[in-house]
PDB file of N, CA and C in Angstrom:
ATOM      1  N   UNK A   1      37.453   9.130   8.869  1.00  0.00           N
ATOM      2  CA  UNK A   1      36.326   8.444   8.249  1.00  0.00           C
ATOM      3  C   UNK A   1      36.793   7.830   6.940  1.00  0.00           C
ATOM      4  N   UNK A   2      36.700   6.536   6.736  1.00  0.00           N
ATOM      5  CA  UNK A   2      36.529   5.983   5.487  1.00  0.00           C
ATOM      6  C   UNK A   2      35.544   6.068   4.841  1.00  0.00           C
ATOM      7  N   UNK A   3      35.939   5.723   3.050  1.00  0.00           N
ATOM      8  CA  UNK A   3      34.539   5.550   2.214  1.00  0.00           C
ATOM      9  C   UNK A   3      34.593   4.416   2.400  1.00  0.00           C
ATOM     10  N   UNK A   4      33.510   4.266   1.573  1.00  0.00           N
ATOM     11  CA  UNK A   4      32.898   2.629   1.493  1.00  0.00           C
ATOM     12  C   UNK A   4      34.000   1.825  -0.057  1.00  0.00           C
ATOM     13  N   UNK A   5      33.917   1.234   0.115  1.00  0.00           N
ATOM     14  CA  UNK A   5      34.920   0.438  -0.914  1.00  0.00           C
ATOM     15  C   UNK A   5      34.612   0.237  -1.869  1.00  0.00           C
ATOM     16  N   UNK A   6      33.036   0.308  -2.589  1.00  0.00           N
ATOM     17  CA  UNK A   6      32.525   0.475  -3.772  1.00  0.00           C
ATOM     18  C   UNK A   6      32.305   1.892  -3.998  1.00  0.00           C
ATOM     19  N   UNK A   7      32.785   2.940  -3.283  1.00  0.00           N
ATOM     20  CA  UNK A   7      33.091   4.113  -4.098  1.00  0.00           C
ATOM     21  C   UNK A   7      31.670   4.931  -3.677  1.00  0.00           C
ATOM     22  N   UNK A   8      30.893   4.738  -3.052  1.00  0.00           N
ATOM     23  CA  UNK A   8      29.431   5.045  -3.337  1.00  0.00           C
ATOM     24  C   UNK A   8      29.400   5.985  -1.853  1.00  0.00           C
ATOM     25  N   UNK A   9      28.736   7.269  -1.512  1.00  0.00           N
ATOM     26  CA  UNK A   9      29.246   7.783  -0.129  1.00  0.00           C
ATOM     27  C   UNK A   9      28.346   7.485   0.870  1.00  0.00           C
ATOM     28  N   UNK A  10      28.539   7.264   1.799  1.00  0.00           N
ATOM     29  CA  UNK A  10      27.510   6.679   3.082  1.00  0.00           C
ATOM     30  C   UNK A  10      26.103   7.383   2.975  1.00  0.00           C
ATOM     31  N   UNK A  11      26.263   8.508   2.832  1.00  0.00           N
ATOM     32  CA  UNK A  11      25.225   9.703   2.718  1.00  0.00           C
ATOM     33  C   UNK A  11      24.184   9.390   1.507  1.00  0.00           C
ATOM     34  N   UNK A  12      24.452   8.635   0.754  1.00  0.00           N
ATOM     35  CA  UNK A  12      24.051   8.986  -0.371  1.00  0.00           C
ATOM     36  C   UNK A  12      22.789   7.653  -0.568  1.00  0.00           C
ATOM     37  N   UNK A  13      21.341   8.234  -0.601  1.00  0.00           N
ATOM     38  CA  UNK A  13      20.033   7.336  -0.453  1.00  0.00           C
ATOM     39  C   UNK A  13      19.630   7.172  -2.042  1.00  0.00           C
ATOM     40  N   UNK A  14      19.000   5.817  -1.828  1.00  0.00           N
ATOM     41  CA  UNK A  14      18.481   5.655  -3.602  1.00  0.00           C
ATOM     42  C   UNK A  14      17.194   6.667  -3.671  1.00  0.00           C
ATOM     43  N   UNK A  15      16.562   7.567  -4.829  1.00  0.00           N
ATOM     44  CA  UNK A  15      15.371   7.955  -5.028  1.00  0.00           C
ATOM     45  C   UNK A  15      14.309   7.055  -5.780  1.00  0.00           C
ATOM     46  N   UNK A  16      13.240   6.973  -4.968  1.00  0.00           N
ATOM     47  CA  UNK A  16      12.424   6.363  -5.914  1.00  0.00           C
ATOM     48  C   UNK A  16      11.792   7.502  -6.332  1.00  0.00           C
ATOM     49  N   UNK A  17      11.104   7.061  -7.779  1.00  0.00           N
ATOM     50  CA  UNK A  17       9.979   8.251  -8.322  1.00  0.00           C
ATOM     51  C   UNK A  17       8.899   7.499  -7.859  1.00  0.00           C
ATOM     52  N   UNK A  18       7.694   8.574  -7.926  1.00  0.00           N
ATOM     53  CA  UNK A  18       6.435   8.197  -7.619  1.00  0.00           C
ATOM     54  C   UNK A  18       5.364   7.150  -8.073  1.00  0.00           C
ATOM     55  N   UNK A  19       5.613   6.882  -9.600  1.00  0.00           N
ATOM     56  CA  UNK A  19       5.418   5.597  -9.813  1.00  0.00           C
ATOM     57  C   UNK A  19       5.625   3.878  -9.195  1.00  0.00           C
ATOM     58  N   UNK A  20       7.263   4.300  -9.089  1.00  0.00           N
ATOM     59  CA  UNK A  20       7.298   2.972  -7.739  1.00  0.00           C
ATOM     60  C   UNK A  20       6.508   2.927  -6.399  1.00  0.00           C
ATOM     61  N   UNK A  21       6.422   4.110  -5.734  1.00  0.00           N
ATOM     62  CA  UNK A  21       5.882   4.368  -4.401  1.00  0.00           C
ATOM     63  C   UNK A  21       4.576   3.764  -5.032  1.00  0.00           C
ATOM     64  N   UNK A  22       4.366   4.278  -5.826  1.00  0.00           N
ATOM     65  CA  UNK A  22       2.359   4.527  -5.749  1.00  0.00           C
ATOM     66  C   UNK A  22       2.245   2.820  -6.136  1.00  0.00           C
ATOM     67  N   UNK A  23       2.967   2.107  -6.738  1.00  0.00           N
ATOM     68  CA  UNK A  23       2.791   0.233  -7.379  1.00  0.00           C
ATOM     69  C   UNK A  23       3.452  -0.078  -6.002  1.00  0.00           C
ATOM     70  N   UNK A  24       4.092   0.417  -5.440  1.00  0.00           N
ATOM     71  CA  UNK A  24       4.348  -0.659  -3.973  1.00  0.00           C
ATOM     72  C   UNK A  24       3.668  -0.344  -3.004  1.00  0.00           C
ATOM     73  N   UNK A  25       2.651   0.855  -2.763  1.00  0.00           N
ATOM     74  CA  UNK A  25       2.004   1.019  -1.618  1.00  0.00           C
ATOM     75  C   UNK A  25       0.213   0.093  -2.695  1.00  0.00           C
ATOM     76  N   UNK A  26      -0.067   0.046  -3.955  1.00  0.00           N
ATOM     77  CA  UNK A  26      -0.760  -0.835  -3.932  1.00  0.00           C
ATOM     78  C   UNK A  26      -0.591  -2.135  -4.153  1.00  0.00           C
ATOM     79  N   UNK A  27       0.434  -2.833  -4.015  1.00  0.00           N
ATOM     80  CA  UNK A  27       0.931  -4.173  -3.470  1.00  0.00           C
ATOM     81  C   UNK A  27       0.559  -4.230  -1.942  1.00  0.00           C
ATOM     82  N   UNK A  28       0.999  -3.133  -1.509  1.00  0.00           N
ATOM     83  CA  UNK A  28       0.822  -3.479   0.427  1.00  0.00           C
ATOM     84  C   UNK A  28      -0.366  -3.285   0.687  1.00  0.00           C
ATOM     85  N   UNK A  29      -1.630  -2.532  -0.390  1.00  0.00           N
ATOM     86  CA  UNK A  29      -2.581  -2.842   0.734  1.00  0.00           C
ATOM     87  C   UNK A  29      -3.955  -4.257  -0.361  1.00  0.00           C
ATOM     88  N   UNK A  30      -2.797  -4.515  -1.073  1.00  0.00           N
ATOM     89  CA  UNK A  30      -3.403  -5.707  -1.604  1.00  0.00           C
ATOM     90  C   UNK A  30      -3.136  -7.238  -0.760  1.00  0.00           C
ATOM     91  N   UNK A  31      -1.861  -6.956  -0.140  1.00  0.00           N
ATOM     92  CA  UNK A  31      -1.677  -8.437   0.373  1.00  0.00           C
ATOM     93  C   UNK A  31      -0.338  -7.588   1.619  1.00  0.00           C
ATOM     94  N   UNK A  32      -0.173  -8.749   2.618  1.00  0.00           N
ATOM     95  CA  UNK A  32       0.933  -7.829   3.435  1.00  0.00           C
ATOM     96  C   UNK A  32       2.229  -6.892   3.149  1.00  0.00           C
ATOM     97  N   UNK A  33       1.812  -6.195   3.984  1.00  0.00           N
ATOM     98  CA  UNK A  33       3.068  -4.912   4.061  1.00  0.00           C
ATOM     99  C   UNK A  33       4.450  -5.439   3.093  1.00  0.00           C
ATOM    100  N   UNK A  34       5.246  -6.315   4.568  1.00  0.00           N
ATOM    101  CA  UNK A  34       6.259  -6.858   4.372  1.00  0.00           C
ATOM    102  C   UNK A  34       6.260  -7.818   2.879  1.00  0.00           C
ATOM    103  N   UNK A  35       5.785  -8.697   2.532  1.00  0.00           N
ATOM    104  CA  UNK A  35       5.453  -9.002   1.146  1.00  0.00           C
ATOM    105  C   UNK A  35       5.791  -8.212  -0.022  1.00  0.00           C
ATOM    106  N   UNK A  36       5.041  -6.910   0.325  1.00  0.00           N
ATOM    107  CA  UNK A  36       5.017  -5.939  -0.928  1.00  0.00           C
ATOM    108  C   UNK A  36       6.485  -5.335  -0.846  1.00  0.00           C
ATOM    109  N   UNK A  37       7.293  -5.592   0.195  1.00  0.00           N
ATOM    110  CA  UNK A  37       7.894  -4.506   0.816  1.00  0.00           C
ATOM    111  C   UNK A  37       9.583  -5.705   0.033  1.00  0.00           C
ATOM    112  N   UNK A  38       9.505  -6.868  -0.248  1.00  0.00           N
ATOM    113  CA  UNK A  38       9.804  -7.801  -0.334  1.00  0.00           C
ATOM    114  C   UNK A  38       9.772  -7.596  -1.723  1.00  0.00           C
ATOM    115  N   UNK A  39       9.090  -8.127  -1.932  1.00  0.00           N
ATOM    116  CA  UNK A  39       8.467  -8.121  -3.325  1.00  0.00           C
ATOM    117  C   UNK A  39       9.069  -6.846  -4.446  1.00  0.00           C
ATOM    118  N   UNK A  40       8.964  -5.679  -3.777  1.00  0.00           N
ATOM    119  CA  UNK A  40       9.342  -4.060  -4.547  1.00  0.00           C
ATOM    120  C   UNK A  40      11.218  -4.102  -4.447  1.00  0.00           C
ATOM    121  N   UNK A  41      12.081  -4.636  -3.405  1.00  0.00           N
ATOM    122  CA  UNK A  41      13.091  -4.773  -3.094  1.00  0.00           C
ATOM    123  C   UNK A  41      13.435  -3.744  -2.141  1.00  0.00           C
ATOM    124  N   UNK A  42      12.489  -2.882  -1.410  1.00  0.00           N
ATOM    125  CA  UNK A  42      12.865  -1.926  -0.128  1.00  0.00           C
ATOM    126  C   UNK A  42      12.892  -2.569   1.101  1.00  0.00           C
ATOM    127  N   UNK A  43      13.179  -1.724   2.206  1.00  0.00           N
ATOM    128  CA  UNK A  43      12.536  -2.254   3.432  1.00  0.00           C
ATOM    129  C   UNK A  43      11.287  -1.748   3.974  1.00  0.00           C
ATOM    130  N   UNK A  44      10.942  -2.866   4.959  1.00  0.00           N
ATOM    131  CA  UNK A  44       9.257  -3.167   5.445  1.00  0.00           C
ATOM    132  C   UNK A  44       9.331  -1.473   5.972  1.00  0.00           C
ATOM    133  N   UNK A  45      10.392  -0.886   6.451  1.00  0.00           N
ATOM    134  CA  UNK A  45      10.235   0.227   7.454  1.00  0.00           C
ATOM    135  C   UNK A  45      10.092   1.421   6.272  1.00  0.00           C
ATOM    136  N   UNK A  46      10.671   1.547   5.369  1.00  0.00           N
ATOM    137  CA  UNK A  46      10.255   2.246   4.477  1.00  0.00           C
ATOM    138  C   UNK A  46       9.289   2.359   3.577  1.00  0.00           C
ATOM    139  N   UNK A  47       8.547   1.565   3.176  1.00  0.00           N
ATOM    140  CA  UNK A  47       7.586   1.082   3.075  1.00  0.00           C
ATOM    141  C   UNK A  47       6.785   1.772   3.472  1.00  0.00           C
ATOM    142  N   UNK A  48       6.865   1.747   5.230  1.00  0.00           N
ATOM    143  CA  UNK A  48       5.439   1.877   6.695  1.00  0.00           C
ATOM    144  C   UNK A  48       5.602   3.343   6.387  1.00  0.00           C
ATOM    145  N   UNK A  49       7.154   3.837   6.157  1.00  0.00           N
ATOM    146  CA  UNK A  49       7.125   5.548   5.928  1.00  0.00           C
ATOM    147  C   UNK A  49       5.939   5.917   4.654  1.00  0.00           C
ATOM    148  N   UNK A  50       6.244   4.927   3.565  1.00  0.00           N
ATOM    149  CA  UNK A  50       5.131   5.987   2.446  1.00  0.00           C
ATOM    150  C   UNK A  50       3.750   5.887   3.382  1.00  0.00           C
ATOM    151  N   UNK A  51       3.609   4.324   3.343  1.00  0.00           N
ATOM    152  CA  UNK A  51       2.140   4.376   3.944  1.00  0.00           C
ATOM    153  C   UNK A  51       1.520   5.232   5.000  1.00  0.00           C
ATOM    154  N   UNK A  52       2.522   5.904   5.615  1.00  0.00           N
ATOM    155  CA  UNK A  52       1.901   6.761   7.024  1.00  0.00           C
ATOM    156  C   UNK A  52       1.721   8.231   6.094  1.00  0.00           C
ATOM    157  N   UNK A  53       2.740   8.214   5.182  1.00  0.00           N
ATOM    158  CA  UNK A  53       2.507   9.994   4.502  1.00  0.00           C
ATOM    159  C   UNK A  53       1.720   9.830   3.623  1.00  0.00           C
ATOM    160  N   UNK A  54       1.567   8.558   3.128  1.00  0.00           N
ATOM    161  CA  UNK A  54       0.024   8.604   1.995  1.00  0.00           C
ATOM    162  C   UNK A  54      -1.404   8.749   3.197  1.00  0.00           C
ATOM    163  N   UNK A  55      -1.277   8.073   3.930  1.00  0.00           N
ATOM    164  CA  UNK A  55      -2.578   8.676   5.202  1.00  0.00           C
ATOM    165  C   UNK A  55      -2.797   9.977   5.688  1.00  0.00           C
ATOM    166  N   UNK A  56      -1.309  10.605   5.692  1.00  0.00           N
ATOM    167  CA  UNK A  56      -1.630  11.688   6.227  1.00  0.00           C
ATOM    168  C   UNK A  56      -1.877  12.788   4.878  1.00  0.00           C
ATOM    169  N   UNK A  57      -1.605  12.344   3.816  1.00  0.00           N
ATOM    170  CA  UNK A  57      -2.374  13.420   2.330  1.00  0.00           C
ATOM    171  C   UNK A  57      -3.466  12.897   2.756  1.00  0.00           C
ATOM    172  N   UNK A  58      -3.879  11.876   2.669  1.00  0.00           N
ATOM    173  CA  UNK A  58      -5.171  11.901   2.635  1.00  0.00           C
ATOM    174  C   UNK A  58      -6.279  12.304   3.452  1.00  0.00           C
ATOM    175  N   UNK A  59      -5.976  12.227   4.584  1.00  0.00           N
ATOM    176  CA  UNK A  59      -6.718  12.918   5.561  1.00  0.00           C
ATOM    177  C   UNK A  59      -6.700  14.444   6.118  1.00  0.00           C
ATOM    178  N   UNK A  60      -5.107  14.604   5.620  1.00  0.00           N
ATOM    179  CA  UNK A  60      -5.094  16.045   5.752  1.00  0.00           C
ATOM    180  C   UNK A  60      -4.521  16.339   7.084  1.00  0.00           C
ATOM    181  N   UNK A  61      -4.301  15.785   7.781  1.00  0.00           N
ATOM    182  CA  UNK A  61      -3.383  16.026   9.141  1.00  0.00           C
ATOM    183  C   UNK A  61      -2.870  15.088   9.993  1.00  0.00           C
ATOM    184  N   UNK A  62      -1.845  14.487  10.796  1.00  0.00           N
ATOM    185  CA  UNK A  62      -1.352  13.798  11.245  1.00  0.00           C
ATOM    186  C   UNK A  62      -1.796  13.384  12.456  1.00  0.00           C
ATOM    187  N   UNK A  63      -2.401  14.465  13.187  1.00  0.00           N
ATOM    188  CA  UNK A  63      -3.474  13.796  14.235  1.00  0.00           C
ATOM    189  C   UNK A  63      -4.277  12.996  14.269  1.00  0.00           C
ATOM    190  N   UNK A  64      -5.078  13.306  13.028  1.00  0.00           N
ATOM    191  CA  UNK A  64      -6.471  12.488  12.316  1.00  0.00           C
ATOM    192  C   UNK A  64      -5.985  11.254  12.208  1.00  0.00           C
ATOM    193  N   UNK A  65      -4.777  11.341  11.460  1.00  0.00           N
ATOM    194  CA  UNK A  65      -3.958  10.013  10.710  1.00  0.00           C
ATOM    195  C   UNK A  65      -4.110   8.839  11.795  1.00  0.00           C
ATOM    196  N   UNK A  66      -3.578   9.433  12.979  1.00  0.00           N
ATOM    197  CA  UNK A  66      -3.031   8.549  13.830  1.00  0.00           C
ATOM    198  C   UNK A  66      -4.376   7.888  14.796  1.00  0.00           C
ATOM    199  N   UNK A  67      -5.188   8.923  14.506  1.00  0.00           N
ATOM    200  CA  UNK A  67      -6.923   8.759  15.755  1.00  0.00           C
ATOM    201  C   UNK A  67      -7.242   6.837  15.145  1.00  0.00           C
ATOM    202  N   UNK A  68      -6.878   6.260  16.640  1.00  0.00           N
ATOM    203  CA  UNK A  68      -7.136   4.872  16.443  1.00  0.00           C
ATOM    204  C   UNK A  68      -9.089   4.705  15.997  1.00  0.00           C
ATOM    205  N   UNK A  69      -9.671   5.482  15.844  1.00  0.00           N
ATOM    206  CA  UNK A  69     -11.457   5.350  15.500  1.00  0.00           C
ATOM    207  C   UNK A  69     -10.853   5.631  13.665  1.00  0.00           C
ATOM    208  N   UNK A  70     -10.089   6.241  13.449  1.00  0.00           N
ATOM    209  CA  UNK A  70      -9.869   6.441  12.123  1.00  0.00           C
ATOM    210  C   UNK A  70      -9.269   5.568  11.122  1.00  0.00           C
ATOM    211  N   UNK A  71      -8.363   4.597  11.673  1.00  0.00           N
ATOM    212  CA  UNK A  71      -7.626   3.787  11.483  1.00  0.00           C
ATOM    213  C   UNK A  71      -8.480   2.156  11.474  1.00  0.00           C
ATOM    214  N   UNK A  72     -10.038   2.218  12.687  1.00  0.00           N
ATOM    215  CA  UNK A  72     -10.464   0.945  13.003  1.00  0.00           C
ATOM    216  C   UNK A  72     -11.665   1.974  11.265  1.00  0.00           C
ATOM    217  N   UNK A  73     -11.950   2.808  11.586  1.00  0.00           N
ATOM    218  CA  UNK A  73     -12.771   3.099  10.151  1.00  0.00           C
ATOM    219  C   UNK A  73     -12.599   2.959   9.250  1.00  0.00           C
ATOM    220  N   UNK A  74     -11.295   3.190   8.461  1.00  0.00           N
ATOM    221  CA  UNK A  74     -10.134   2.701   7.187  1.00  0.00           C
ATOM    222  C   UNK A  74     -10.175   1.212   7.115  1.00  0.00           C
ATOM    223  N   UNK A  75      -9.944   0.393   8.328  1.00  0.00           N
ATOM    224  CA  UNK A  75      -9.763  -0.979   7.798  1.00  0.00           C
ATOM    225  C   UNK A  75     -11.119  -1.957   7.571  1.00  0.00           C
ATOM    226  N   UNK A  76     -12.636  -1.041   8.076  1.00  0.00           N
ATOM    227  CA  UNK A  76     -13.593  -1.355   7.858  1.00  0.00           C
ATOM    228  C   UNK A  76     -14.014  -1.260   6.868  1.00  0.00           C
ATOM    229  N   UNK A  77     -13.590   0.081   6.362  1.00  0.00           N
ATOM    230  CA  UNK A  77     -13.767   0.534   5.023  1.00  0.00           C
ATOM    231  C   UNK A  77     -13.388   0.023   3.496  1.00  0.00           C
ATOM    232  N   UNK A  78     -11.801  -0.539   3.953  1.00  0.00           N
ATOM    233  CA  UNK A  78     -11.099  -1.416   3.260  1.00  0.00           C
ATOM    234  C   UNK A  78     -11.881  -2.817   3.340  1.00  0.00           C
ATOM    235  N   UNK A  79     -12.392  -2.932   3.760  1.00  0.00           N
ATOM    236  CA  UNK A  79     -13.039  -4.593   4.255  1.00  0.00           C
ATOM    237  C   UNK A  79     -14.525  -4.681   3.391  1.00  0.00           C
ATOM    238  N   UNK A  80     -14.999  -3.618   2.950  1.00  0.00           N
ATOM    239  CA  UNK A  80     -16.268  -3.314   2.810  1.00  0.00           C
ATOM    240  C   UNK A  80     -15.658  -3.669   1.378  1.00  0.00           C
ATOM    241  N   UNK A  81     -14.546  -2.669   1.043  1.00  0.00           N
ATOM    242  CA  UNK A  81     -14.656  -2.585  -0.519  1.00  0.00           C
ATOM    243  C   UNK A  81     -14.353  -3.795  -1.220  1.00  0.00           C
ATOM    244  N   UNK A  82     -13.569  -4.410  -0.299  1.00  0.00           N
ATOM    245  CA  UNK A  82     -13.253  -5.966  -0.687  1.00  0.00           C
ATOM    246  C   UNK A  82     -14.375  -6.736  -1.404  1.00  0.00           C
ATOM    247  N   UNK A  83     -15.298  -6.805  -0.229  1.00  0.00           N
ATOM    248  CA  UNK A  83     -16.197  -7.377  -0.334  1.00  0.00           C
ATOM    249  C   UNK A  83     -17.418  -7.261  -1.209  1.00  0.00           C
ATOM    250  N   UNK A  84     -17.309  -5.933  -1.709  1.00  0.00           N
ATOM    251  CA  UNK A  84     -17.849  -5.194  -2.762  1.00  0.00           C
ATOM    252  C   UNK A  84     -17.379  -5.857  -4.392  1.00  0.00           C
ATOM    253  N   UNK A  85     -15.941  -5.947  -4.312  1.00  0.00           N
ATOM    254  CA  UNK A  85     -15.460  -6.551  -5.254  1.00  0.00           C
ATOM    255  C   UNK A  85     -16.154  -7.633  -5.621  1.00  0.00           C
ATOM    256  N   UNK A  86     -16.142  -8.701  -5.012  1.00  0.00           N
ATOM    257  CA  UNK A  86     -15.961  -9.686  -4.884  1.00  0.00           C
ATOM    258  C   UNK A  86     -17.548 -10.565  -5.209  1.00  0.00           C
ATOM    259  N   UNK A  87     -18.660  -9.663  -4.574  1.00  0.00           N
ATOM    260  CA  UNK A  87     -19.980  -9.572  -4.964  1.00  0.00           C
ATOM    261  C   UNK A  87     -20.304  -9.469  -6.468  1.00  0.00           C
ATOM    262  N   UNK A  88     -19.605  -8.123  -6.524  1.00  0.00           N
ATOM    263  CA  UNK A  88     -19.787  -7.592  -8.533  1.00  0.00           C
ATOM    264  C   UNK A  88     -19.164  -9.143  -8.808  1.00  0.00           C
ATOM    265  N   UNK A  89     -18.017  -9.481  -8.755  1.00  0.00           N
ATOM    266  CA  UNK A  89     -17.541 -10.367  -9.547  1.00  0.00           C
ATOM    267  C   UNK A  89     -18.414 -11.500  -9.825  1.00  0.00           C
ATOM    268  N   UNK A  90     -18.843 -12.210  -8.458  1.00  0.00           N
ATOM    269  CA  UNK A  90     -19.956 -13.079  -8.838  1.00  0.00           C
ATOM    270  C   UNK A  90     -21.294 -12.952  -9.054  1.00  0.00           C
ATOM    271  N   UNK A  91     -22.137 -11.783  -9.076  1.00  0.00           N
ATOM    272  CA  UNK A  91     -22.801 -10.856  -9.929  1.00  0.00           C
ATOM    273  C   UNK A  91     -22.550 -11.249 -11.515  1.00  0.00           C
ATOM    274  N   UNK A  92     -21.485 -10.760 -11.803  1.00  0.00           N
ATOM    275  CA  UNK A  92     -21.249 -11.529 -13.208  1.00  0.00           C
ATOM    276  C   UNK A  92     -21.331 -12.653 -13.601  1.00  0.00           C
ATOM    277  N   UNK A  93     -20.860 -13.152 -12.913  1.00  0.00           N
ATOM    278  CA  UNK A  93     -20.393 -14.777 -13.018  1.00  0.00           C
ATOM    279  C   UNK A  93     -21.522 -15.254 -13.258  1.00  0.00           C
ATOM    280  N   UNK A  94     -22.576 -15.001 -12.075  1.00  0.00           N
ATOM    281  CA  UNK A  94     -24.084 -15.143 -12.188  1.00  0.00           C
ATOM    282  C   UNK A  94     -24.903 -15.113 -13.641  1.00  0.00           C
ATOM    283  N   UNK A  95     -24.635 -13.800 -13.749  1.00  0.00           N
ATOM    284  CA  UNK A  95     -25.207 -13.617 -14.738  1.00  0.00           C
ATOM    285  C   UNK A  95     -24.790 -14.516 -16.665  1.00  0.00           C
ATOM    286  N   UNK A  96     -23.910 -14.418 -16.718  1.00  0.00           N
ATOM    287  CA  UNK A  96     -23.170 -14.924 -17.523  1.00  0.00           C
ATOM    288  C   UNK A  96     -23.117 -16.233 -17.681  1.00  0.00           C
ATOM    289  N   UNK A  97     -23.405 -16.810 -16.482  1.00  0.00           N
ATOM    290  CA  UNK A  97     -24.164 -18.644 -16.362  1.00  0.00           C
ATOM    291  C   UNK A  97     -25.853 -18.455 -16.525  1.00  0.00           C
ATOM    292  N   UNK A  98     -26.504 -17.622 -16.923  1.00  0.00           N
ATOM    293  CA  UNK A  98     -27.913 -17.845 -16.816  1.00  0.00           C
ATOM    294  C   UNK A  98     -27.858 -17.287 -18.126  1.00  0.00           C
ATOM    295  N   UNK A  99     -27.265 -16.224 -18.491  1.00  0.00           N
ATOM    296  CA  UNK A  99     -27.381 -16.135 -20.115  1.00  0.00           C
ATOM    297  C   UNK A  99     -27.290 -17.341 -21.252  1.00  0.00           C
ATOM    298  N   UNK A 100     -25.474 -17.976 -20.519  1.00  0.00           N
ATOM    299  CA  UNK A 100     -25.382 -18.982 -21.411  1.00  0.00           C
ATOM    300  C   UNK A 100     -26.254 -20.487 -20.870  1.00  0.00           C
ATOM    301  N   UNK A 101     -26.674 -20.479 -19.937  1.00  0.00           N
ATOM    302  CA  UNK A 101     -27.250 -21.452 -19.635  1.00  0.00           C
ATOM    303  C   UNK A 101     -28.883 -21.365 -19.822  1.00  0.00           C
TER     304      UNK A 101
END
């Protein structure tokens, strides 16, 4: 077996700390995966790894994680809050043109 020629050993993986994970998994579910995945300088597949173990903290088991009713509920859910945003915002906007207007 050879080393690698920059000295560095095959074995040997970069660590991210949790700060990066936690700013690149909310890049990915702000705009696409691959993007964020792009964007952070990892790959898309590593990436899909945090995102599947941040689902499964959150739900608490890997079965659940994976239950396609759970997954169509999450992206409804995600869809809702969007849209939630986006209401408040022009809510304001609203308001803030009738004050000054």
């Amino acid at each position: 077996m050879t080393a690698k020629k920059n000295g560095a050993s095959p074995d040997k993986r970069r660590e991210y700390d949790e700060a990066f994970k936690a700013e690149a998994l909310r890049l990915a579910s702000e705009s696409r995966s691959t993007q964020a995945a792009r964007q952070s300088g990892i790959s898309p597949k590593l990436l899909y790894r945090w995102q599947q173990a941040q689902l499964v903290a959150e739900v608490g088991s890997e079965e659940v994680a994976c239950d396609p009713e759970v997954r169509q509920l999450r992206a409804r859910l995600k869809r809702a809050e969007q849209e939630l945003a986006i209401l408040k915002k022009a809510l304001v906007s609203a308001c803030l043109k009738r004050r000054l207007g």
